[in-house]
PDB file of N, CA and C in Angstrom:
ATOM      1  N   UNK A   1     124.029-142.815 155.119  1.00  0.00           N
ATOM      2  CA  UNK A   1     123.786-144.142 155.620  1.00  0.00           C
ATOM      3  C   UNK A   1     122.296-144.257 155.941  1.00  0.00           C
ATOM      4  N   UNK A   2     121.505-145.412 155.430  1.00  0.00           N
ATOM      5  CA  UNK A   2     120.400-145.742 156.227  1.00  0.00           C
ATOM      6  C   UNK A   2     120.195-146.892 157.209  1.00  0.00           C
ATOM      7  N   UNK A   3     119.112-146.510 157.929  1.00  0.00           N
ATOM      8  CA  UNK A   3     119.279-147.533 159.265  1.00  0.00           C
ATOM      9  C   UNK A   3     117.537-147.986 159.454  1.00  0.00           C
ATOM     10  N   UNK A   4     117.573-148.846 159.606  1.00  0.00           N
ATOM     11  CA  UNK A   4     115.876-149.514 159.238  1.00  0.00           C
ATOM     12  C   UNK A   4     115.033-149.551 160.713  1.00  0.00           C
ATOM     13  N   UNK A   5     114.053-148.862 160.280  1.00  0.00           N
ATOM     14  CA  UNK A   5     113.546-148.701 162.015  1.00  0.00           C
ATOM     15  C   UNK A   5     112.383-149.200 161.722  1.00  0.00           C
ATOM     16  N   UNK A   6     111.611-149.433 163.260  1.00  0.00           N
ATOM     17  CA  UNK A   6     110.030-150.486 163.144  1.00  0.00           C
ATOM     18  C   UNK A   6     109.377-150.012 162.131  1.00  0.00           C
ATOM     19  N   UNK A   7     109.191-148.574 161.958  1.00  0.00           N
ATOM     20  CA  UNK A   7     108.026-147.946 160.973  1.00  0.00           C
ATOM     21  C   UNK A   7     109.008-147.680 159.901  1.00  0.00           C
ATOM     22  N   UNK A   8     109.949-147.922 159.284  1.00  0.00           N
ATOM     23  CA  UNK A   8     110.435-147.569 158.109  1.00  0.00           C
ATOM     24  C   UNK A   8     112.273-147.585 157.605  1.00  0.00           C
ATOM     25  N   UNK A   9     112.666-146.267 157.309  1.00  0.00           N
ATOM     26  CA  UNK A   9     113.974-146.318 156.857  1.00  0.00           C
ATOM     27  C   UNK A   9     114.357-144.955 157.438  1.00  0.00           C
ATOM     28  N   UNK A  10     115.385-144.505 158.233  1.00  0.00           N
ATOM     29  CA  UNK A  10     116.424-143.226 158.861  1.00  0.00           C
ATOM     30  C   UNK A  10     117.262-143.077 158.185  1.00  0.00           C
ATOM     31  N   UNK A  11     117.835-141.821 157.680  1.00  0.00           N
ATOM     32  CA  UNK A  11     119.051-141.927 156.923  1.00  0.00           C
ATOM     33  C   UNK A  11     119.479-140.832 157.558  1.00  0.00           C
ATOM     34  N   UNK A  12     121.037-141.019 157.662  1.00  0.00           N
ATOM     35  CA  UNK A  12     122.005-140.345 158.533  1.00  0.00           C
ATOM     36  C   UNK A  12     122.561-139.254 157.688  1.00  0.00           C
ATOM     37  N   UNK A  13     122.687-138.190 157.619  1.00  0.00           N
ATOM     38  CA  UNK A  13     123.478-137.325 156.906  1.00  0.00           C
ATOM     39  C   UNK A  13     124.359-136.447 157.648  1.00  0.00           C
ATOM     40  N   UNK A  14     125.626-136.448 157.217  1.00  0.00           N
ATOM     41  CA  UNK A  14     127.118-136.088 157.804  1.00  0.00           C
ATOM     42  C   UNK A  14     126.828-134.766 157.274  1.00  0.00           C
ATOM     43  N   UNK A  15     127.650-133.504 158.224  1.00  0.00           N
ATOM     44  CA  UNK A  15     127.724-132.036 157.355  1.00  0.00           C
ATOM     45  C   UNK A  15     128.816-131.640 158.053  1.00  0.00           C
ATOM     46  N   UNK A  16     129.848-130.961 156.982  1.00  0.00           N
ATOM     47  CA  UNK A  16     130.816-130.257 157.497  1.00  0.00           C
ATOM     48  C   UNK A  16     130.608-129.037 158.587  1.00  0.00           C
ATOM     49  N   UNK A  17     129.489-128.405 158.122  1.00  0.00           N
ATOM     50  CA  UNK A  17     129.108-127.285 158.662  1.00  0.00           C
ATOM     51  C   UNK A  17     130.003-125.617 158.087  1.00  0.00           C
ATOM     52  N   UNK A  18     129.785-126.080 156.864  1.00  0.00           N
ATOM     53  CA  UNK A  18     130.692-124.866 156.214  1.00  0.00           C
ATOM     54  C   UNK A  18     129.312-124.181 155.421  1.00  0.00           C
ATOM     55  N   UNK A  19     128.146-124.216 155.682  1.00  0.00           N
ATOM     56  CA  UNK A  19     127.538-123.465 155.057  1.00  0.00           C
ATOM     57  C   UNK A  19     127.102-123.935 153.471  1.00  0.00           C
ATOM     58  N   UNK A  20     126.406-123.092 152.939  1.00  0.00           N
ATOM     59  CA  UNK A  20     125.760-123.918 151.335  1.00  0.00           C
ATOM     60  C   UNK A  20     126.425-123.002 150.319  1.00  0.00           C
ATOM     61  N   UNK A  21     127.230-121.635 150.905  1.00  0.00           N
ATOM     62  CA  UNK A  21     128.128-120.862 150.139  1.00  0.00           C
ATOM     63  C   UNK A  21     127.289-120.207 148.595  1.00  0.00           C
ATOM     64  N   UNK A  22     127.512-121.301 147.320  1.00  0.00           N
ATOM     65  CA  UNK A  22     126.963-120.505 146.357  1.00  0.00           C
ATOM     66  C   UNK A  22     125.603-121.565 145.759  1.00  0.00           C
ATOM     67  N   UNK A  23     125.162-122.150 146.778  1.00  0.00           N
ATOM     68  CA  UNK A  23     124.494-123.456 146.371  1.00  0.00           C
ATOM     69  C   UNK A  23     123.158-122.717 145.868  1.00  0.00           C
ATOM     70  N   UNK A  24     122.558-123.414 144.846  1.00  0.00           N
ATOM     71  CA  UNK A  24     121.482-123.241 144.280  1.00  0.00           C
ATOM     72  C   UNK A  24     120.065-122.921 145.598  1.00  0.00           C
ATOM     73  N   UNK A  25     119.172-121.932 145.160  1.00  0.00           N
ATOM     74  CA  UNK A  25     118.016-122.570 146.207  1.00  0.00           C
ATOM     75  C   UNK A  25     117.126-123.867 146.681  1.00  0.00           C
ATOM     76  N   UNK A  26     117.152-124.097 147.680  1.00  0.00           N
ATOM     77  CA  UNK A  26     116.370-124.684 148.433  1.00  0.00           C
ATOM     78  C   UNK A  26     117.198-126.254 148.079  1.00  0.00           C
ATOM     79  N   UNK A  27     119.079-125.643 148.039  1.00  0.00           N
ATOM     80  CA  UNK A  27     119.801-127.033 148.151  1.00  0.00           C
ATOM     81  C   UNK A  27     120.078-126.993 149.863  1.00  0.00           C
ATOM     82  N   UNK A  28     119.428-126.281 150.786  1.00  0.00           N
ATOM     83  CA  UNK A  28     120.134-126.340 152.443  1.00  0.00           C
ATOM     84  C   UNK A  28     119.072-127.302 153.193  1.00  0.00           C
ATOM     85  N   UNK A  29     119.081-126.945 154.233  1.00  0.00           N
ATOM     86  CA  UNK A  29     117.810-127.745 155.480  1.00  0.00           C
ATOM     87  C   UNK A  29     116.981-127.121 155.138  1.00  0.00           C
ATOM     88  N   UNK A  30     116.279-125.806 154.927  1.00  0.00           N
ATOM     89  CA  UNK A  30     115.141-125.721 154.421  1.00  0.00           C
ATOM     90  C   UNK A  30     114.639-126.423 153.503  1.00  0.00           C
ATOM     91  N   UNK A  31     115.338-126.816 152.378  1.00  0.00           N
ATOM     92  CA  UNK A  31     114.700-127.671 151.330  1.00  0.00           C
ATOM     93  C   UNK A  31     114.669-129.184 151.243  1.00  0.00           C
ATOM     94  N   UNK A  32     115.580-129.485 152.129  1.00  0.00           N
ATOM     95  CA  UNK A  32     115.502-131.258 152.638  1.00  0.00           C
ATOM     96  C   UNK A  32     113.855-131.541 153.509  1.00  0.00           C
ATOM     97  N   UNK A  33     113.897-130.203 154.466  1.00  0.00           N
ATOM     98  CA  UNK A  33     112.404-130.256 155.352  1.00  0.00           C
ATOM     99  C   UNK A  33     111.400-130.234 154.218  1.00  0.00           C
ATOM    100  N   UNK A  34     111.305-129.518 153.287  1.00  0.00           N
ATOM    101  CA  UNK A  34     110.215-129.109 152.292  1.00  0.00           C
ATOM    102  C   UNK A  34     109.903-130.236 152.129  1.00  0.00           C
ATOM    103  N   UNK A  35     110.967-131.179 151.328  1.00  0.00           N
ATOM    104  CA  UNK A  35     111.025-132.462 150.699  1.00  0.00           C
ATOM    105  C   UNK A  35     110.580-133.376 151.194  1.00  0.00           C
ATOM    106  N   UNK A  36     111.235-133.775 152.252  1.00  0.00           N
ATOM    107  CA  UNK A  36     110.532-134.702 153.684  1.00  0.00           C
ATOM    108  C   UNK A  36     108.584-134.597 153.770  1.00  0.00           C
ATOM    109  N   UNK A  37     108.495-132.760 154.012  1.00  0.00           N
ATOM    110  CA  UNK A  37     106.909-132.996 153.901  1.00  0.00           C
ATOM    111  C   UNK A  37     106.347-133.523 152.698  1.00  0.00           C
ATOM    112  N   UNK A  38     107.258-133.171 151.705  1.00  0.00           N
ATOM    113  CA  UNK A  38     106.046-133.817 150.531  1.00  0.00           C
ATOM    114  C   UNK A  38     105.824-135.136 150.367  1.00  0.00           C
ATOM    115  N   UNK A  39     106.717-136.126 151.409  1.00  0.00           N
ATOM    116  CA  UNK A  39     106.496-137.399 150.890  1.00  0.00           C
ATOM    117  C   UNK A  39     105.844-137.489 152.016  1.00  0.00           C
ATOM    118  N   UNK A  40     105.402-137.085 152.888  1.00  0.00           N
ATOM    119  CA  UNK A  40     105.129-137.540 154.866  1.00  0.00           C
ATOM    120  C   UNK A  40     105.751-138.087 155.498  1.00  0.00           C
ATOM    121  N   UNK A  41     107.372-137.342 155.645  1.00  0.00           N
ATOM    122  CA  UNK A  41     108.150-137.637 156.352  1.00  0.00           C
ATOM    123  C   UNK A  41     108.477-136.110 157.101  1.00  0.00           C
ATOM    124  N   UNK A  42     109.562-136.312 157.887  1.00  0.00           N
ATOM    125  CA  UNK A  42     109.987-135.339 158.946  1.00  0.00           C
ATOM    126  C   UNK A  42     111.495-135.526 158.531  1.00  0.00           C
ATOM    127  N   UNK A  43     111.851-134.079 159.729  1.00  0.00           N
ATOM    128  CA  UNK A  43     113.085-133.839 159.291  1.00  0.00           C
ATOM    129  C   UNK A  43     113.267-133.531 160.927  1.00  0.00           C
ATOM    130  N   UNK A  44     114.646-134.689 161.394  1.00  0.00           N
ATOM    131  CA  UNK A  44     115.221-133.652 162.954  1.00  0.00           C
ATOM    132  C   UNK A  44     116.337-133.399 162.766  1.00  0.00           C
ATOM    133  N   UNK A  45     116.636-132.436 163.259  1.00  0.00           N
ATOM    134  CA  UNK A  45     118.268-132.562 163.144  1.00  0.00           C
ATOM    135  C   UNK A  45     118.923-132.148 164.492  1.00  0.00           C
ATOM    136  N   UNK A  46     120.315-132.730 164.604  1.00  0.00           N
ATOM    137  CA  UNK A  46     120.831-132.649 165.749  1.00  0.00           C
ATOM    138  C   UNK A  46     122.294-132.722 165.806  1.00  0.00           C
ATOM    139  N   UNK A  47     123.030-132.643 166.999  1.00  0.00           N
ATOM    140  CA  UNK A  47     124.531-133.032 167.148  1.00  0.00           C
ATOM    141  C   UNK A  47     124.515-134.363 167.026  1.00  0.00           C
ATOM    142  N   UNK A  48     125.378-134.760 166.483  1.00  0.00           N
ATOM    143  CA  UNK A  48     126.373-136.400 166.571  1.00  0.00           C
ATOM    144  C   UNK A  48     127.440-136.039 167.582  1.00  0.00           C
ATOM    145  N   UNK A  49     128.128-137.050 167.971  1.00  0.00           N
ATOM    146  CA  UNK A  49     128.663-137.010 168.922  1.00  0.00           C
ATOM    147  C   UNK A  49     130.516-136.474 168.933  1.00  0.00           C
ATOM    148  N   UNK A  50     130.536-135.680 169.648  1.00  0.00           N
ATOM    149  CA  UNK A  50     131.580-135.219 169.476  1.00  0.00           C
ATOM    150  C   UNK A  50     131.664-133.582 169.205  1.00  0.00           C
TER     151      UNK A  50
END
């Protein structure tokens, strides 16, 4: 989901939390952060609720 904020666009991403198992490299949070820097964005991550 994205959500439109004063300076731009947030996008929400849901995770099971089962891990990346046999996933290719730099398909986890390390490589979303990588990504984020290359455009000059950031990466936070946190609990949702519950």
């Amino acid at each position: 989901m994205l959500r439109r904020t004063g300076t731009g666009v947030e996008p929400c991403v849901r995770d099971a939390g089962h891990g990346t198992g046999d996933a290719a490299v730099g398909a986890g949070i390390r490589g979303m952060r990588e990504r984020a820097l290359l455009v000059g964005a950031g990466l936070v991550l946190g609990h949702g609720p519950g």
